[in-house]
PDB file of N, CA and C in Angstrom:
ATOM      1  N   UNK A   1    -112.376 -38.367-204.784  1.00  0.00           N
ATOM      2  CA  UNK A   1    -111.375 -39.394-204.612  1.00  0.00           C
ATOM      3  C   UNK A   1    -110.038 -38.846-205.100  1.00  0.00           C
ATOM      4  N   UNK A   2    -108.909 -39.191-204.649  1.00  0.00           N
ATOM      5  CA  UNK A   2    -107.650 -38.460-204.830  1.00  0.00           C
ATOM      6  C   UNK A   2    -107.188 -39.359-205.455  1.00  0.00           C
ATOM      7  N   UNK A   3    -106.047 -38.954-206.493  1.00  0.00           N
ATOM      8  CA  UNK A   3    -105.028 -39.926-207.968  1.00  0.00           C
ATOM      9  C   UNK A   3    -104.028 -39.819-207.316  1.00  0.00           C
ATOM     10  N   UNK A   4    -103.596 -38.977-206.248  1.00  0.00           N
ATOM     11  CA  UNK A   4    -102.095 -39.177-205.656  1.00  0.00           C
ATOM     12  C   UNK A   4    -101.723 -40.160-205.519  1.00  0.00           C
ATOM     13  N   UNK A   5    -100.777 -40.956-205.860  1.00  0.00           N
ATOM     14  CA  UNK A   5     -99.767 -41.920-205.433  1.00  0.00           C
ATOM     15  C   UNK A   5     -99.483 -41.646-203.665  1.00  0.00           C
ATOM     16  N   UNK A   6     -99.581 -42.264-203.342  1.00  0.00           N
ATOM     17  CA  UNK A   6     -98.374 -42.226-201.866  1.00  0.00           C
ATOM     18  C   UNK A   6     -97.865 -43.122-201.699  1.00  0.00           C
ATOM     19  N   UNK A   7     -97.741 -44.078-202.946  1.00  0.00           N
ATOM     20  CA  UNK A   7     -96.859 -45.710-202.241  1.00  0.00           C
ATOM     21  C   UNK A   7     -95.639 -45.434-203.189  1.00  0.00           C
ATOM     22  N   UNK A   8     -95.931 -43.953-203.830  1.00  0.00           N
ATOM     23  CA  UNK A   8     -94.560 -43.558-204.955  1.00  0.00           C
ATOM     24  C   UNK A   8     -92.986 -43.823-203.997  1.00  0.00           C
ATOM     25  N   UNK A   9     -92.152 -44.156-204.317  1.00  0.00           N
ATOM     26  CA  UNK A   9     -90.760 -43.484-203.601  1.00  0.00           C
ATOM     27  C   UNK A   9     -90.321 -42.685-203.606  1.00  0.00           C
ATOM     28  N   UNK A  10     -89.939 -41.612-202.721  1.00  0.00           N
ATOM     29  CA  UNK A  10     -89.437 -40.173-202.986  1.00  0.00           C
ATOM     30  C   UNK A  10     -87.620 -40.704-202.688  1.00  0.00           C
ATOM     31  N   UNK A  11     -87.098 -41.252-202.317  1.00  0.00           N
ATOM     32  CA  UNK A  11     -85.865 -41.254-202.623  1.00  0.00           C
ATOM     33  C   UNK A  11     -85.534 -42.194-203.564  1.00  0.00           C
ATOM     34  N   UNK A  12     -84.176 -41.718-204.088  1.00  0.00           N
ATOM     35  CA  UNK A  12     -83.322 -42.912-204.942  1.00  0.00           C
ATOM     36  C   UNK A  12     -81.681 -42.707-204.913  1.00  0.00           C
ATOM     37  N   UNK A  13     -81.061 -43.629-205.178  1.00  0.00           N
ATOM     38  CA  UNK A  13     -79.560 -43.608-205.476  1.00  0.00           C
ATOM     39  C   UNK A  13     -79.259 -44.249-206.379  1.00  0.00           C
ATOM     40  N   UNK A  14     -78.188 -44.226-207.241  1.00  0.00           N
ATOM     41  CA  UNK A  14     -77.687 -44.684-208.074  1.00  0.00           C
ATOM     42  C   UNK A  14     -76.260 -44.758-208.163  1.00  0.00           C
ATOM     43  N   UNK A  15     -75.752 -46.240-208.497  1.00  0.00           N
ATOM     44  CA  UNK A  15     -74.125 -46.545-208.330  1.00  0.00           C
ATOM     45  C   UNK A  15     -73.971 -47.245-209.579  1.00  0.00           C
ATOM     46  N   UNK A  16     -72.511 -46.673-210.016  1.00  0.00           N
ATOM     47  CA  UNK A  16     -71.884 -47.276-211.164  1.00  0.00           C
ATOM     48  C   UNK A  16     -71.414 -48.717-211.027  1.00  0.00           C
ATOM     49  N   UNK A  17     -71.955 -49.946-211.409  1.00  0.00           N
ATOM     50  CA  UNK A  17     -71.601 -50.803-210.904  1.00  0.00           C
ATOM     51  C   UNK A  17     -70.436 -51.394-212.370  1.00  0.00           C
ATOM     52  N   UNK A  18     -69.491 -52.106-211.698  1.00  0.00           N
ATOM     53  CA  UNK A  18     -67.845 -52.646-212.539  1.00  0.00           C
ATOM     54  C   UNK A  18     -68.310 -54.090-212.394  1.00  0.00           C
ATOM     55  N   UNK A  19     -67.848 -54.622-213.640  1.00  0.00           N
ATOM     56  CA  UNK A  19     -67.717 -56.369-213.802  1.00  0.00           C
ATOM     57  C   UNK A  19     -68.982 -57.150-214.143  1.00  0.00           C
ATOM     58  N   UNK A  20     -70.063 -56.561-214.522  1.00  0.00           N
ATOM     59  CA  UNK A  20     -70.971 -57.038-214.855  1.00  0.00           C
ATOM     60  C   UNK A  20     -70.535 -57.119-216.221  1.00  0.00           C
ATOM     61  N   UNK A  21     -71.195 -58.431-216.807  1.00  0.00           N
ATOM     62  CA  UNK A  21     -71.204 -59.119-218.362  1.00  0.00           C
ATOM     63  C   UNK A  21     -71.996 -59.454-219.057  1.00  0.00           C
ATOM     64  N   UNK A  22     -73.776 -60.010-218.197  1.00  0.00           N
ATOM     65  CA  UNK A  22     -74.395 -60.183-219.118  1.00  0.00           C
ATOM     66  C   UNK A  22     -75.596 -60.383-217.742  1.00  0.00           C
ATOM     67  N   UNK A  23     -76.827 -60.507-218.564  1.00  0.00           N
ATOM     68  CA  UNK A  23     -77.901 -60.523-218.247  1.00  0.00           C
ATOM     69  C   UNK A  23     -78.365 -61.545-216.623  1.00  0.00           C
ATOM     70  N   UNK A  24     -77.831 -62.648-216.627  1.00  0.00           N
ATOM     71  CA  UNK A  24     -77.372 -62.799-214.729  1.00  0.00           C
ATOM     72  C   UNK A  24     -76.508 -62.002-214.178  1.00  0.00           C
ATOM     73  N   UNK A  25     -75.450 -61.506-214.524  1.00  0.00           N
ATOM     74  CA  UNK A  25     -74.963 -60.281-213.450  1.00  0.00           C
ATOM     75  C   UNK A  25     -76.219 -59.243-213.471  1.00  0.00           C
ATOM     76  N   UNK A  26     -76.681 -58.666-214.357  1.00  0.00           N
ATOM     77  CA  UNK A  26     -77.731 -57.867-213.672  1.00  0.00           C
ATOM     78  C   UNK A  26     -78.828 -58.185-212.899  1.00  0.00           C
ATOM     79  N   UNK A  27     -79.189 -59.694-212.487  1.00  0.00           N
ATOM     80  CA  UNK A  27     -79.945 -59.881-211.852  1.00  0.00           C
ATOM     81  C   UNK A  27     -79.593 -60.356-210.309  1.00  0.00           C
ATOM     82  N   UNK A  28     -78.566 -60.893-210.641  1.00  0.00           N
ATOM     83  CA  UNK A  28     -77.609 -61.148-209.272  1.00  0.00           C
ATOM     84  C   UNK A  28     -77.628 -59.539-208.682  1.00  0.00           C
ATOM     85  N   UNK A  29     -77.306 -58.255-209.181  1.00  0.00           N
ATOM     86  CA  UNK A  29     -77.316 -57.428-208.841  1.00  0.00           C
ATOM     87  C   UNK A  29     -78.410 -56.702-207.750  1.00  0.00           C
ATOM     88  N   UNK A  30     -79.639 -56.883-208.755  1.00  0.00           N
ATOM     89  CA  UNK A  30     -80.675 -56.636-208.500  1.00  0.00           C
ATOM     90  C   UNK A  30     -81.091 -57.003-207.238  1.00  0.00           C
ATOM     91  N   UNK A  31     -81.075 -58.291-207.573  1.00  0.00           N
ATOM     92  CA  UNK A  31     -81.255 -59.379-206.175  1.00  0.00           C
ATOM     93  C   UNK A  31     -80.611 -58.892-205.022  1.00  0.00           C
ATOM     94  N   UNK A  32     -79.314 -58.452-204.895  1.00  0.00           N
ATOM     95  CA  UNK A  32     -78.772 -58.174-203.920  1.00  0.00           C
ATOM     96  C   UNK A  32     -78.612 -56.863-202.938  1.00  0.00           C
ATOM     97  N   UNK A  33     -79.380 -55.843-204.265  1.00  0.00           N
ATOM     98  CA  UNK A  33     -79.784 -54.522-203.685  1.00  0.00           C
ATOM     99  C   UNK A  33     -81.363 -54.880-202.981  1.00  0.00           C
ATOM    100  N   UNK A  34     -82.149 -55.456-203.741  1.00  0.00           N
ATOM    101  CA  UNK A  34     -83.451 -55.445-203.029  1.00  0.00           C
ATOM    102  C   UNK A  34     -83.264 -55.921-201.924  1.00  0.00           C
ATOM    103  N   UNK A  35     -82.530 -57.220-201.345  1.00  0.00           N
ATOM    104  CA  UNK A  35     -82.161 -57.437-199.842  1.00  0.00           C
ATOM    105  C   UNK A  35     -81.761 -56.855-198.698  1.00  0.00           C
ATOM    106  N   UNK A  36     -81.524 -55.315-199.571  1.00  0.00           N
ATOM    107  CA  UNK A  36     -81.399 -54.191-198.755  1.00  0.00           C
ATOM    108  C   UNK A  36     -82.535 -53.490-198.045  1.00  0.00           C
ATOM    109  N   UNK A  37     -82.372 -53.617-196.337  1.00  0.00           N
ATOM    110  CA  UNK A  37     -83.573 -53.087-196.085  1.00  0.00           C
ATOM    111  C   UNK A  37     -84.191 -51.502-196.319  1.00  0.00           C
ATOM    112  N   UNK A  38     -84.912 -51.702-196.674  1.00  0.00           N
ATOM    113  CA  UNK A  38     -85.613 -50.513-197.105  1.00  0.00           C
ATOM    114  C   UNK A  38     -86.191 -49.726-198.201  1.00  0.00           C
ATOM    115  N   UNK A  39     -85.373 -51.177-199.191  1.00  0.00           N
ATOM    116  CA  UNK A  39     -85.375 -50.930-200.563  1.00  0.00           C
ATOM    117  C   UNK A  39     -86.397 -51.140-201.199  1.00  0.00           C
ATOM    118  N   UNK A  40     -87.604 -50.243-201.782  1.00  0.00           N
ATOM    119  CA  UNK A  40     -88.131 -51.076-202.619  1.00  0.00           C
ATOM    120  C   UNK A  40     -88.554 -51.491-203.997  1.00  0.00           C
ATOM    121  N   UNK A  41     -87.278 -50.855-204.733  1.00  0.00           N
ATOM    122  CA  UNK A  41     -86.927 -51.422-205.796  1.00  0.00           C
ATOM    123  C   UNK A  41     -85.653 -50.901-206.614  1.00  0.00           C
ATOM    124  N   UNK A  42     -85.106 -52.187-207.236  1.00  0.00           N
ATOM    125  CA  UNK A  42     -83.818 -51.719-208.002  1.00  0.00           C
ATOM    126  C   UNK A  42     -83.832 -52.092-209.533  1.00  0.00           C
ATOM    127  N   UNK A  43     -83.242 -50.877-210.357  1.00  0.00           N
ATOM    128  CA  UNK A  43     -83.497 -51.456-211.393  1.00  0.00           C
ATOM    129  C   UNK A  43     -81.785 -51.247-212.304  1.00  0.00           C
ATOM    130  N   UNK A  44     -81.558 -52.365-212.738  1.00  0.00           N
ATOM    131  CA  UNK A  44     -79.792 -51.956-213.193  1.00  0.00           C
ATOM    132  C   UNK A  44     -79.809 -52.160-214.452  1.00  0.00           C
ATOM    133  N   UNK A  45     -79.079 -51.849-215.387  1.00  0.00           N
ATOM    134  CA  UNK A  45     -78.976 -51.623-216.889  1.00  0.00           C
ATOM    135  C   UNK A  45     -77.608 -51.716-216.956  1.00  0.00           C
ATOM    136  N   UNK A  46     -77.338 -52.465-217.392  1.00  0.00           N
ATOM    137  CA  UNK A  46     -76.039 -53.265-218.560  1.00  0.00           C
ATOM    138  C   UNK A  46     -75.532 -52.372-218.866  1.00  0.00           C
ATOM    139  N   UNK A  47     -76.301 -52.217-220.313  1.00  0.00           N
ATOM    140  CA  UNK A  47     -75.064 -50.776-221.306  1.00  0.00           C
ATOM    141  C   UNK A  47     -74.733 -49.795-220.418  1.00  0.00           C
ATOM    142  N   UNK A  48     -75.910 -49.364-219.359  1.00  0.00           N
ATOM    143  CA  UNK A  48     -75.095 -48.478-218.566  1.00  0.00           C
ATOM    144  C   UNK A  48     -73.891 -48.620-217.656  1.00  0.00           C
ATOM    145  N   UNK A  49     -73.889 -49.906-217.155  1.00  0.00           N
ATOM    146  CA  UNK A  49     -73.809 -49.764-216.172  1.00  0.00           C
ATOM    147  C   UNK A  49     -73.775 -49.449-214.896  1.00  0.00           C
ATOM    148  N   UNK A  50     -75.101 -48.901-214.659  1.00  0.00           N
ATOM    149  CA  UNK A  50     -75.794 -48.693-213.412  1.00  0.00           C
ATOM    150  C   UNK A  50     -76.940 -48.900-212.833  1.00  0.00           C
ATOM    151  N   UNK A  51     -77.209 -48.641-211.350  1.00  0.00           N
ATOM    152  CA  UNK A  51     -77.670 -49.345-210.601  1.00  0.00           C
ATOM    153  C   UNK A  51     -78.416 -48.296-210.080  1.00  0.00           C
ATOM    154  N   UNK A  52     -79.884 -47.813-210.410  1.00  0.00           N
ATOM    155  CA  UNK A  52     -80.935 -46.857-210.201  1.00  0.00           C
ATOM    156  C   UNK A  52     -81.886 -47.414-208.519  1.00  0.00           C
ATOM    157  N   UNK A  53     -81.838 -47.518-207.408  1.00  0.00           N
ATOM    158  CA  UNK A  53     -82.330 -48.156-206.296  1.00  0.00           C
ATOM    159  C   UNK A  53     -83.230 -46.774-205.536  1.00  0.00           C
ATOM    160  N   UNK A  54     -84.531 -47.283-205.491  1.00  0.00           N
ATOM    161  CA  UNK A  54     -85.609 -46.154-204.714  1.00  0.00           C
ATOM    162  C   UNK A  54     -86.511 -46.737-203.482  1.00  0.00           C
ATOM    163  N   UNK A  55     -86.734 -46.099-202.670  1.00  0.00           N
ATOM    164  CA  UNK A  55     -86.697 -46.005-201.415  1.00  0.00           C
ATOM    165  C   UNK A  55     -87.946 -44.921-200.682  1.00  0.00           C
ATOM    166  N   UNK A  56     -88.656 -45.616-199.766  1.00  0.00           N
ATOM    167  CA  UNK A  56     -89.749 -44.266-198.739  1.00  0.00           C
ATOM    168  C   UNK A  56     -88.564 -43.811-198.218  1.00  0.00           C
ATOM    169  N   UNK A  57     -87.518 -43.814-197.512  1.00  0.00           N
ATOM    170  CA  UNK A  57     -86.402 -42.971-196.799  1.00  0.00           C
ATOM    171  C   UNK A  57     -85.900 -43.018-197.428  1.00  0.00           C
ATOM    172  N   UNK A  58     -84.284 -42.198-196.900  1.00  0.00           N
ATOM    173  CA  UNK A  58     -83.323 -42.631-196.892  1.00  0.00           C
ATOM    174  C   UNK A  58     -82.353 -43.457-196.970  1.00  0.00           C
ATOM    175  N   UNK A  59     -81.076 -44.008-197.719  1.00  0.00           N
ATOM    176  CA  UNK A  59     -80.766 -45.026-197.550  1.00  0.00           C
ATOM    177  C   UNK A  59     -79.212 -44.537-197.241  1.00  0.00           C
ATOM    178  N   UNK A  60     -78.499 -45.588-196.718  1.00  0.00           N
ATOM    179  CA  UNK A  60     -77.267 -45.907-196.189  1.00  0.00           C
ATOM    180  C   UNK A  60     -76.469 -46.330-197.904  1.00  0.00           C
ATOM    181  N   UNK A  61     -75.692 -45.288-198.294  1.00  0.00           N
ATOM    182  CA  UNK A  61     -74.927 -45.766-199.492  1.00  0.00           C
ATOM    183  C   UNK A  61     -74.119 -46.742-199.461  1.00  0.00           C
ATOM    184  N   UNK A  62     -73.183 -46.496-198.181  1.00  0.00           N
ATOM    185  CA  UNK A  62     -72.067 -47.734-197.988  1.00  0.00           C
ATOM    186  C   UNK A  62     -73.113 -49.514-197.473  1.00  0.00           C
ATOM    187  N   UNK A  63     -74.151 -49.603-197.113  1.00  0.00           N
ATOM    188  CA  UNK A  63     -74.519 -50.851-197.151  1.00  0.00           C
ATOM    189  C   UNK A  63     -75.028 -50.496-198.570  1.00  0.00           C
ATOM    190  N   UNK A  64     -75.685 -49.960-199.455  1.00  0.00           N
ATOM    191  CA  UNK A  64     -75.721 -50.846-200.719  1.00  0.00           C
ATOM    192  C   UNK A  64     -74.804 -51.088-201.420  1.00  0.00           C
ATOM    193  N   UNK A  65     -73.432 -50.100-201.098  1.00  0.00           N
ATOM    194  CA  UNK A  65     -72.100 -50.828-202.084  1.00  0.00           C
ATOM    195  C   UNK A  65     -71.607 -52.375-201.153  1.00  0.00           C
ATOM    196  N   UNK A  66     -71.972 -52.293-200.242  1.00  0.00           N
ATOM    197  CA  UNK A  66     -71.700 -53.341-199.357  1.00  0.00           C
ATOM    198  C   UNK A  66     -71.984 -54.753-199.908  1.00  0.00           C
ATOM    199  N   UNK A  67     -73.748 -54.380-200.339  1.00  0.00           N
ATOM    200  CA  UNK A  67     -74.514 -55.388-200.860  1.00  0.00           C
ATOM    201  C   UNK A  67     -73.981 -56.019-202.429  1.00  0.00           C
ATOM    202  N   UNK A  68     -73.679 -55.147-203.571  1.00  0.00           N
ATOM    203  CA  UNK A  68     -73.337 -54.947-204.901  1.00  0.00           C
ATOM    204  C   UNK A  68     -71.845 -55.824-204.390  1.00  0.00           C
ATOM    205  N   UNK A  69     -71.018 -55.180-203.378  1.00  0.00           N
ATOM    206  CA  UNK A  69     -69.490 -56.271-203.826  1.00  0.00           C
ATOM    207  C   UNK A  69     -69.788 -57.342-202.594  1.00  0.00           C
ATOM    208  N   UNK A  70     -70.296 -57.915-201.986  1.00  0.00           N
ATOM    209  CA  UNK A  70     -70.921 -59.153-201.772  1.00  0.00           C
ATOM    210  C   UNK A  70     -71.468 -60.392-202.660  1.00  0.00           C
ATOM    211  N   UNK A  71     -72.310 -59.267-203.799  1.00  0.00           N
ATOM    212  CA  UNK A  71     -72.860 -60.496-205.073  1.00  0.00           C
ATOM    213  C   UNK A  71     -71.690 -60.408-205.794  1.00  0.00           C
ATOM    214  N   UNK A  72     -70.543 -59.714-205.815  1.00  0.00           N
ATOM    215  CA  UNK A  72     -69.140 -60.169-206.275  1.00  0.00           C
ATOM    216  C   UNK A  72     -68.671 -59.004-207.426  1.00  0.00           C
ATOM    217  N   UNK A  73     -69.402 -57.574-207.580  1.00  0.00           N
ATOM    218  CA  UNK A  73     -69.057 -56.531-208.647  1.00  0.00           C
ATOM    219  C   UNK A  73     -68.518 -55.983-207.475  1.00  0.00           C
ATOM    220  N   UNK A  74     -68.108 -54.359-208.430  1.00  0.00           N
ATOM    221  CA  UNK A  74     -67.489 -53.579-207.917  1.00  0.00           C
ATOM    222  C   UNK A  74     -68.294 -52.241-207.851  1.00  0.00           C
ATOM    223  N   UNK A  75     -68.812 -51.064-207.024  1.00  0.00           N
ATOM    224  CA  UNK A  75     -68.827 -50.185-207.670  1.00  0.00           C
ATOM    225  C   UNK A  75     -68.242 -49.143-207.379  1.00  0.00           C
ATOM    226  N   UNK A  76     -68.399 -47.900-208.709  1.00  0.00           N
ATOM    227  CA  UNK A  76     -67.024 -47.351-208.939  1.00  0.00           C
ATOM    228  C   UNK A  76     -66.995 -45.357-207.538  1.00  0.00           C
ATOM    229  N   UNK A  77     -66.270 -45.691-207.499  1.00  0.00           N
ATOM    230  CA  UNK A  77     -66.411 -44.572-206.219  1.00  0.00           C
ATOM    231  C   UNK A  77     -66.582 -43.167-206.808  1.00  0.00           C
ATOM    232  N   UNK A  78     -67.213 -42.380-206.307  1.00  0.00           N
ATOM    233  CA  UNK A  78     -67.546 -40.954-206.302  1.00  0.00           C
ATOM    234  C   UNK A  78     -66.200 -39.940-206.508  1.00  0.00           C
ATOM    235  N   UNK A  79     -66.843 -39.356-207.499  1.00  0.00           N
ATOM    236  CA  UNK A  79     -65.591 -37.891-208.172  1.00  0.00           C
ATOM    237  C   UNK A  79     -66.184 -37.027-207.021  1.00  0.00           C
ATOM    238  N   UNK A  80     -64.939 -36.681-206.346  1.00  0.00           N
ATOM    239  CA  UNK A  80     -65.734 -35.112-206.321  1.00  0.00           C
ATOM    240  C   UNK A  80     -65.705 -33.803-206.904  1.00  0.00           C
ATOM    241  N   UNK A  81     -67.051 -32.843-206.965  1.00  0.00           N
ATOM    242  CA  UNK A  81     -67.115 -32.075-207.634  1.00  0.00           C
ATOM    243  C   UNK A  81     -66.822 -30.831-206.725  1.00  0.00           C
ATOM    244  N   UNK A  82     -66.815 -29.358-207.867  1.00  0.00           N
ATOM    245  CA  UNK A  82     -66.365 -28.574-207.649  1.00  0.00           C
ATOM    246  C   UNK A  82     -67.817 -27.715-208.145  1.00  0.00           C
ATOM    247  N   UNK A  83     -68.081 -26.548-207.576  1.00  0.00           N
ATOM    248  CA  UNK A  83     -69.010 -25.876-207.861  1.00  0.00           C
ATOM    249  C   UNK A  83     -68.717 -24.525-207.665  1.00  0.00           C
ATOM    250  N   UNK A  84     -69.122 -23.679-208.805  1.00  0.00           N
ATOM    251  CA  UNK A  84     -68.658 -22.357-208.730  1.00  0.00           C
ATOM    252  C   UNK A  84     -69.641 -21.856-208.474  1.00  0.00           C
ATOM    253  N   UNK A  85     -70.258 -20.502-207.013  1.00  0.00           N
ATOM    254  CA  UNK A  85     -71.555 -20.017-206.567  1.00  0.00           C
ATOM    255  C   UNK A  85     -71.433 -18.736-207.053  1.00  0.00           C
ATOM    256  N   UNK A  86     -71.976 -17.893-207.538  1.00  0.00           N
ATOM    257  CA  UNK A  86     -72.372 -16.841-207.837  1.00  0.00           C
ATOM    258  C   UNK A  86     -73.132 -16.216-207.485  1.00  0.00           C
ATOM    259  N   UNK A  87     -73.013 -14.715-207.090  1.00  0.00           N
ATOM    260  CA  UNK A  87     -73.917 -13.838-206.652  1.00  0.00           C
ATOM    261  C   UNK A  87     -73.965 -13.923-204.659  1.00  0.00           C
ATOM    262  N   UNK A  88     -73.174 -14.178-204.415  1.00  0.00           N
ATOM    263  CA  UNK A  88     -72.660 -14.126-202.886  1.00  0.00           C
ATOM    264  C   UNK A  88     -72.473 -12.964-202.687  1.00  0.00           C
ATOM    265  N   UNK A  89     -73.144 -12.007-201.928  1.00  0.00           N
ATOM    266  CA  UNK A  89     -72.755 -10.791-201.577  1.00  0.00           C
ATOM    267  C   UNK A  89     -71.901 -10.659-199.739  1.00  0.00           C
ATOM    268  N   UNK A  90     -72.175 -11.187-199.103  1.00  0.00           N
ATOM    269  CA  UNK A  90     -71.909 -11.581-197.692  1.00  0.00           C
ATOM    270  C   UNK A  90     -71.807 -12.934-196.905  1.00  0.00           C
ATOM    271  N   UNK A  91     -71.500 -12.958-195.744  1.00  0.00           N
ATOM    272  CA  UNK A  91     -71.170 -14.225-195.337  1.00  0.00           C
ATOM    273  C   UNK A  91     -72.588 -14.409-194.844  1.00  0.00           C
ATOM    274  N   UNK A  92     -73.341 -14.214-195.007  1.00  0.00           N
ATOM    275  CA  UNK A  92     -74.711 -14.587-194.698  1.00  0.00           C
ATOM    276  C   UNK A  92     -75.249 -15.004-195.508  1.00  0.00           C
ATOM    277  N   UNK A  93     -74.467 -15.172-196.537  1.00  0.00           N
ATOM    278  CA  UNK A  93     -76.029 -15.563-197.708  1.00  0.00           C
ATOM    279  C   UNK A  93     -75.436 -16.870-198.158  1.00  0.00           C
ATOM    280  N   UNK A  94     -74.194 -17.502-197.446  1.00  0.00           N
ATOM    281  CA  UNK A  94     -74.263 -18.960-197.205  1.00  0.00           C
ATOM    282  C   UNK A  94     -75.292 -20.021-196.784  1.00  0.00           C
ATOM    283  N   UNK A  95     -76.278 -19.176-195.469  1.00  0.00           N
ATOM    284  CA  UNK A  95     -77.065 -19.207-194.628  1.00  0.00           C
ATOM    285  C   UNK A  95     -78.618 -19.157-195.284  1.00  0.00           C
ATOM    286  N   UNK A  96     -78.877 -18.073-195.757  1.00  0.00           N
ATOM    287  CA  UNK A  96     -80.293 -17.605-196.097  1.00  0.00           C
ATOM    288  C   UNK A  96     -80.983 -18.814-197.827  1.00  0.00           C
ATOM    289  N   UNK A  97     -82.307 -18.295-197.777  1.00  0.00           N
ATOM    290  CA  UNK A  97     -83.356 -19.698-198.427  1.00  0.00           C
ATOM    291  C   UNK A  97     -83.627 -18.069-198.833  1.00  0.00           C
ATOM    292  N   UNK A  98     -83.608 -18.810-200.463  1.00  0.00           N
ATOM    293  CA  UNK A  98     -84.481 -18.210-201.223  1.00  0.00           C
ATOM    294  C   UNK A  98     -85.774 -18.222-201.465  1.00  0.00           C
TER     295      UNK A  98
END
């Protein structure tokens, strides 16, 4: 008999959510990500403020910020980063799998 999980979720996202205050904003939250199709489950934390949401696919980021400023928060938009690659010898090894 096999212990594998397969009802595990292999995806997740997570958004900084703004304007939450207390213990109904995080559930209003909640509430409003799970209405997201595909979702099947969200879990948000206060002190953090954020919003941990996992998924069998893929999900569409802009409908769950969609969903989050609908129940009336905000969340906070993406830095972008910078990454320094090392060990590039050619324009091919943009390309190639280690």
């Amino acid at each position: 008999m096999s212990t594998e999980m397969t009802d595990t979720p292999h995806y997740s996202e997570t958004l900084e959510i703004e304007g939450m205050t207390c213990a109904s904003c995080v559930g209003r939250v909640e509430k409003a990500l799970k209405s997201v199709e595909g979702v099947e489950s969200a879990h948000v934390n206060l002190a953090t403020e954020k919003a941990v949401i996992y998924a069998h696919q893929p999900l569409d980021r802009a409908t769950l910020i969609k969903a989050v400023e609908k129940a009336g928060y905000e969340v906070e938009a993406l830095q972008p980063i910078e990454l320094t690659i090392e060990g590039m010898s050619c324009a091919s090894c943009g390309h190639c799998c280690k």
